[in-house]
Protein backbone atom coordinates (compact mmCIF):
# COMPACT_ATOMS: atom_id res chain seq x y z
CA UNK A 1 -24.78 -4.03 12.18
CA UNK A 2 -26.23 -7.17 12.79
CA UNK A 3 -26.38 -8.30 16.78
CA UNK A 4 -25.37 -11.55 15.73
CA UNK A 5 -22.59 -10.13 13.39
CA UNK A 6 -19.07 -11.22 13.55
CA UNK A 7 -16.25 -8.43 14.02
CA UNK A 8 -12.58 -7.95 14.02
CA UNK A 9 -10.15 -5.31 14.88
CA UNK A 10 -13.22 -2.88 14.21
CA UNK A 11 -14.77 -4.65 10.64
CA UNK A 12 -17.84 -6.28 10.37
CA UNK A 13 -17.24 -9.62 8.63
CA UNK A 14 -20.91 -10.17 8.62
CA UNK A 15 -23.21 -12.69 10.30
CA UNK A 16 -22.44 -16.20 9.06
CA UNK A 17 -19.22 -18.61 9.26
CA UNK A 18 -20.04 -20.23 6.46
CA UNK A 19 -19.24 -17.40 4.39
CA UNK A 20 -16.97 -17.51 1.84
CA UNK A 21 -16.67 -14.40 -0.49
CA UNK A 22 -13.71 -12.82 -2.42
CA UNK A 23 -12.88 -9.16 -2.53
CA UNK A 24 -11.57 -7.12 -5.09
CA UNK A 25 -9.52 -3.13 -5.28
CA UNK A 26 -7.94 -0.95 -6.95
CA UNK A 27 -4.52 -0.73 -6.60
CA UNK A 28 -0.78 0.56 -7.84
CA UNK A 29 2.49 -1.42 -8.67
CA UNK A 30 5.74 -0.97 -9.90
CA UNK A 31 7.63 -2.31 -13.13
CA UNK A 32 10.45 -5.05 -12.62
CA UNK A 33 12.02 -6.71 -15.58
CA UNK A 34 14.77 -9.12 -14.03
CA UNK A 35 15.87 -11.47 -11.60
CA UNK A 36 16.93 -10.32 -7.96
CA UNK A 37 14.27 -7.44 -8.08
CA UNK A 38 11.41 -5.92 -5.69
CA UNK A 39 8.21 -4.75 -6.94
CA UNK A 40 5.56 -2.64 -4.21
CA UNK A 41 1.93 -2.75 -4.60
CA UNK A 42 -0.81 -0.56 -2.55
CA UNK A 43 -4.52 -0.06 -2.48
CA UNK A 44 -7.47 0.07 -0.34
CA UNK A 45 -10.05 -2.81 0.24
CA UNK A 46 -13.24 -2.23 -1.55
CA UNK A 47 -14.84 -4.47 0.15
CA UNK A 48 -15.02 -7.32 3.41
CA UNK A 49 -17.57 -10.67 2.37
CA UNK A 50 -19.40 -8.49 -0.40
CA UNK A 51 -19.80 -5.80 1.41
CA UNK A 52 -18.23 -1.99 1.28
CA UNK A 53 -19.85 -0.62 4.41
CA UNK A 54 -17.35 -2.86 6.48
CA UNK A 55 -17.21 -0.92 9.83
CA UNK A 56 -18.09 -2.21 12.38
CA UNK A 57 -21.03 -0.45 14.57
CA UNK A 58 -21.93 1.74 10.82
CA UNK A 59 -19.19 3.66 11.98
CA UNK A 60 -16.86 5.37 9.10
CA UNK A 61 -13.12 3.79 8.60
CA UNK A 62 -11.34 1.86 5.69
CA UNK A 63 -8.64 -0.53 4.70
CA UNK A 64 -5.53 0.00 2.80
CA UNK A 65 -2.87 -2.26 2.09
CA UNK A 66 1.31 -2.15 0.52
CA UNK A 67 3.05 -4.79 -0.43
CA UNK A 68 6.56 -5.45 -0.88
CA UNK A 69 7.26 -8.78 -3.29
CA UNK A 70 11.30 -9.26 -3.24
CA UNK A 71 13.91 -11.74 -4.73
CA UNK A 72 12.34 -12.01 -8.42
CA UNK A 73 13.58 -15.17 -10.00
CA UNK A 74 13.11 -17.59 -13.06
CA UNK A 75 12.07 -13.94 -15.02
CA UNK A 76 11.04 -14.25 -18.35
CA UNK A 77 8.86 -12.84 -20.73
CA UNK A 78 5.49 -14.25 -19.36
CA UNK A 79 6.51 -15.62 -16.00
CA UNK A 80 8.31 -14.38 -12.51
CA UNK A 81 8.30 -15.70 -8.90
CA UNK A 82 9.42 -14.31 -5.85
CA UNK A 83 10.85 -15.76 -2.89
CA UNK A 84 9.75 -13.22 -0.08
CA UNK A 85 6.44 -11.04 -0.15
CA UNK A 86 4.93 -8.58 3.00
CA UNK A 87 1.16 -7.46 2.98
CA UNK A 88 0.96 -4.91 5.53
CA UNK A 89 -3.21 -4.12 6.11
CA UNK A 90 -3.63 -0.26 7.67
CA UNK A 91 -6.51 0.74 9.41
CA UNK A 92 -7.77 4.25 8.90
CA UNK A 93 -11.13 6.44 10.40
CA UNK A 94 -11.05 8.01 7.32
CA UNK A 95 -10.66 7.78 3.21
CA UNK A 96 -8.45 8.64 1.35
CA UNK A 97 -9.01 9.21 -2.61
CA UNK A 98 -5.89 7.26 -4.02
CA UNK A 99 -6.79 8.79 -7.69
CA UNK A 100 -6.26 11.61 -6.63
CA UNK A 101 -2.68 12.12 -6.02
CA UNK A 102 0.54 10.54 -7.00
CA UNK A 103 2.17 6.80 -5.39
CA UNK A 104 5.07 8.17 -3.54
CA UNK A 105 1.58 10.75 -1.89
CA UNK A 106 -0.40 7.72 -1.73
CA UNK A 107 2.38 5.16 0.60
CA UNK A 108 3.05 8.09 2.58
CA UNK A 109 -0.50 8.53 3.61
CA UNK A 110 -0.94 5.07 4.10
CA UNK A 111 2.13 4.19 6.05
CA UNK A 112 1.11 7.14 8.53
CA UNK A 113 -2.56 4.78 9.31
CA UNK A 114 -3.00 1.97 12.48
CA UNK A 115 -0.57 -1.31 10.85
CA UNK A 116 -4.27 -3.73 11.61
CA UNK A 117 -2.55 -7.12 9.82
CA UNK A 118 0.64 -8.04 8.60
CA UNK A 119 0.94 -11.28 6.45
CA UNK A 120 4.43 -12.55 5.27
CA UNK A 121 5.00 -14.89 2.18
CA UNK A 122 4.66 -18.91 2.66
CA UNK A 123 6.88 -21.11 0.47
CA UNK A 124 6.14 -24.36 -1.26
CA UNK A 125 3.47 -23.67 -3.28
CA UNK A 126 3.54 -26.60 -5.87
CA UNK A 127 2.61 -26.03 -9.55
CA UNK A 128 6.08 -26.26 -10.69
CA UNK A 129 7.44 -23.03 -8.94
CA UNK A 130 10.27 -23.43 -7.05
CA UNK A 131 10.08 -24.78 -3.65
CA UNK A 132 11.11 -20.84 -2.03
CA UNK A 133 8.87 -19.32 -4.16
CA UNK A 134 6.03 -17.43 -2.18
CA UNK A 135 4.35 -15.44 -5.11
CA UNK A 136 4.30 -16.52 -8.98
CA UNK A 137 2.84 -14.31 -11.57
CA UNK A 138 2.41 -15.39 -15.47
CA UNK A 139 1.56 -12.60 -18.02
CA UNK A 140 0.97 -12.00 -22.06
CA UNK A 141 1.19 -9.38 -23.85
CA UNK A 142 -0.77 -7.87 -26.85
CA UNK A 143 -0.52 -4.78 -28.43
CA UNK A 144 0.20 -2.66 -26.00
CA UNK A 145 -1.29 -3.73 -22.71
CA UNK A 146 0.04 -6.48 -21.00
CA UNK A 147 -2.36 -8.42 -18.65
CA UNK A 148 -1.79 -10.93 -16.48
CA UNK A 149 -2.19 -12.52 -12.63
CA UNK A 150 -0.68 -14.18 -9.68
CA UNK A 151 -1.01 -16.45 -6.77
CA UNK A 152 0.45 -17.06 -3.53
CA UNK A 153 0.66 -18.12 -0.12
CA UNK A 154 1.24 -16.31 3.23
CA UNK A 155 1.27 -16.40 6.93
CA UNK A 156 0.40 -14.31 9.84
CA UNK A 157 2.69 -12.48 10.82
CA UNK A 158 3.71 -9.27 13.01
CA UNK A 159 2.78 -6.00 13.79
CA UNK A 160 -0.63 -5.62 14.23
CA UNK A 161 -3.28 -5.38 16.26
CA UNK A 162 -3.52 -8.50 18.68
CA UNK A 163 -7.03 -9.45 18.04
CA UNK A 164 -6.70 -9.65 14.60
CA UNK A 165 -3.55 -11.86 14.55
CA UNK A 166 -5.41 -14.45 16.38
CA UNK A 167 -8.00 -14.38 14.37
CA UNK A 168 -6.36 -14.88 10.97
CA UNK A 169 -3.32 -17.33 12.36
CA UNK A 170 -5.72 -20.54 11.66
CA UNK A 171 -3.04 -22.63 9.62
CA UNK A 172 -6.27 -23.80 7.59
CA UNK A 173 -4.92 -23.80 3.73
CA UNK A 174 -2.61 -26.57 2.61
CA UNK A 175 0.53 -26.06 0.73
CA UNK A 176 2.36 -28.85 -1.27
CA UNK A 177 4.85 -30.02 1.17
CA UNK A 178 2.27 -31.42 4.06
CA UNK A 179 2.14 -27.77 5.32
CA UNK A 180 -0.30 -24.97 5.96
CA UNK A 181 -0.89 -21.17 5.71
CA UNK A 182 -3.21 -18.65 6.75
CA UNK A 183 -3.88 -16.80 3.66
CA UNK A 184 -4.03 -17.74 -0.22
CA UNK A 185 -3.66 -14.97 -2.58
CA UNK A 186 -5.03 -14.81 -6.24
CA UNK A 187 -4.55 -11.90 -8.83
CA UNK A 188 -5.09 -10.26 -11.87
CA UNK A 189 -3.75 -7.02 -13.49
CA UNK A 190 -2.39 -4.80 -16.60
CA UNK A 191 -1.22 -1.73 -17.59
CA UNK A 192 -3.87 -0.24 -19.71
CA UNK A 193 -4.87 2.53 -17.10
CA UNK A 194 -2.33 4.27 -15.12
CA UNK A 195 -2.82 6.88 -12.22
CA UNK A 196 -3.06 10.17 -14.08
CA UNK A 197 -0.86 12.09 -11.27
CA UNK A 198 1.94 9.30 -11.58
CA UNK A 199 1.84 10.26 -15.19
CA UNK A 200 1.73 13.84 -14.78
CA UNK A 201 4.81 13.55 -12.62
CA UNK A 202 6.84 11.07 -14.31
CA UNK A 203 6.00 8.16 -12.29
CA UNK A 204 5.10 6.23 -14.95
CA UNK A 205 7.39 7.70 -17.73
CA UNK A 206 7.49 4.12 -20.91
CA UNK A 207 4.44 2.46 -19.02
CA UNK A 208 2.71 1.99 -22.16
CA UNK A 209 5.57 1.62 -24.39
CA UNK A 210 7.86 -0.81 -23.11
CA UNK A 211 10.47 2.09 -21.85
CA UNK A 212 9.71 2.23 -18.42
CA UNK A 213 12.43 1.97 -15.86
CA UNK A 214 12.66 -0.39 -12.68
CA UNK A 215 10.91 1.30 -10.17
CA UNK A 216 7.88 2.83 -12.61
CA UNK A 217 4.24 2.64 -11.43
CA UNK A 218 3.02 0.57 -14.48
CA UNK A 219 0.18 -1.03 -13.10
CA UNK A 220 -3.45 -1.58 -11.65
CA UNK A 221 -5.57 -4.63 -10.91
CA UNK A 222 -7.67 -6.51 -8.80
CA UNK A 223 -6.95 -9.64 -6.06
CA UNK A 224 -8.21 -11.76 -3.45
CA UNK A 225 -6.98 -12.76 0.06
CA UNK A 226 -9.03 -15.52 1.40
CA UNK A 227 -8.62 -17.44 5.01
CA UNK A 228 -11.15 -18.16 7.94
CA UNK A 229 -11.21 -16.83 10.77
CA UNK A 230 -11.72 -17.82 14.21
CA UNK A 231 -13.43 -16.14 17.13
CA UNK A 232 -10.44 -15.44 19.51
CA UNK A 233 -10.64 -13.13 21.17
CA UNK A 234 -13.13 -11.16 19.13
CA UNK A 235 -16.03 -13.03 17.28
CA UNK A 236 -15.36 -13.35 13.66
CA UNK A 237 -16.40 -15.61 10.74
CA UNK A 238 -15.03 -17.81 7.94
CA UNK A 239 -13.98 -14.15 5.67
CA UNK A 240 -12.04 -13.19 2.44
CA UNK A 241 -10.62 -9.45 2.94
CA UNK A 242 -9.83 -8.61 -0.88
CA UNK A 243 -6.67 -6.86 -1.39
CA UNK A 244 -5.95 -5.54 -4.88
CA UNK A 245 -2.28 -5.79 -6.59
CA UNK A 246 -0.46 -7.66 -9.32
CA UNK A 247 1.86 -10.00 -7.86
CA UNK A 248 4.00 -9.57 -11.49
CA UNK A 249 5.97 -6.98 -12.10
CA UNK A 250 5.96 -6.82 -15.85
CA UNK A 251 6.95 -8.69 -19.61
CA UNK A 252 10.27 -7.57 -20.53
CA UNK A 253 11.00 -4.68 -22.49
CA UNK A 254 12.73 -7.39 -24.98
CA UNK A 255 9.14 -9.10 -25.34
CA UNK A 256 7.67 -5.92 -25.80
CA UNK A 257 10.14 -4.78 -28.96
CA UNK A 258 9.73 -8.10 -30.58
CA UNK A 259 5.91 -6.90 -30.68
CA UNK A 260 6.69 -3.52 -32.38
């Protein structure tokens, strides 16, 4: 690690403020096809300003993430908000392989790491959405894979450790009502590769044929988190920590017989 390199809660966010880089994952999420549902994502971070050896010090450790997107509204066959989302950020002296067991394995090993951030959703997001919305997510379908992405807005919130809260609570992106939050969030996912052991277990039972039940671990993607940072108490730079999960939870199965 560089001596003049900027850390936080144990990540190196590299050596220069003016940095401005977005991260990507893998990642797992569940199928909603309604109003007044909850989808959960999770995944690990791949990687911190470009970079996958994030620790700080060269030391071994990595970040995971699960999200919990709730209140689904204005649902229809290539659009969705929600009007509440959590990103909880776990910290972790070790890796875990998330291929290589089912979800429900996966969010238990996760929820058992150090809780390092927590961000909570941030309304008025402008582009038409609703003024509660938090998260919006707009998707197509064709053949059989549906793809699509999402965006959103969140705030720092609690628990977590106290040097990273300060750091990311810098009120620095605008929103359309004259506000500001922390953290903007952009997505993109489908459902064209599914976690074998979901599949082997019925996790994922109508994924790929417009069957699946609420609740079924349809998808995988990328996303981005991006927010500065500022040096309290910990030094830390201007830093995108890239979180990977579809903020939508999936076309209806009506959309998806009218393609048969």
């Amino acid at each position: 690690m560089s001596a003049n390199a900027y850390t936080v809660g144990g990540i190196d966010f590299g050596n220069s403020l003016s940095l401005n880089h977005l991260e990507t994952t893998t990642l797992a999420q569940t199928f909603i096809n309604g109003n007044g549902q909850s989808a959960t994502a999770y995944g690990s971070i791949s990687t911190v300003n470009g970079d996958s050896t994030y620790c700080a010090g060269g030391g071994s450790c990595s970040l995971y993430f699960i999200a919990t997107f709730s209140g689904s509204q204005n649902f229809s066959s290539s659009y969705v908000e929600f009007s509440s989302a959590t990103i909880t950020v776990y910290y972790s002296n070790s890796t875990v392989n998330l291929f290589n067991q089912d979800s429900v394995a996966n969010l238990a090993s996760i929820q058992g790491m150090t809780t390092w951030l927590t961000l909570t959703g941030h309304n008025n997001l402008g582009g038409g959405a609703s003024t509660n919305a938090v998260v919006t997510g707009t998707g197509s379908l064709s053949g059989a894979t549906l793809n699509g992405g999402g965006a959103g807005l969140f705030d720092v919130g609690s628990p977590g450790l106290a040097s990273v809260i300060a750091s990311f609570d810098t009120n620095t992106i605008a929103d359309a009502a004259g506000g500001f939050a922390d953290v903007a969030l952009t997505s993109s996912f489908n459902n064209f590769v599914l976690n074998e052991f979901d599949v082997a277990n019925g996790l994922a039972t109508g994924c790929e044929n417009g069957t699946a039940a609420v609740g079924a671990w349809c998808y995988q993607g990328s996303s981005n988190l991006r927010g500065k940072l500022q040096a309290v108490p910990e030094p830390s730079s201007l830093a995108l920590a890239g979180l990977g999960f579809g903020v939508m939870g999936a076309l209806s199965r009506r959309r998806r017989n009218a393609k048969k």
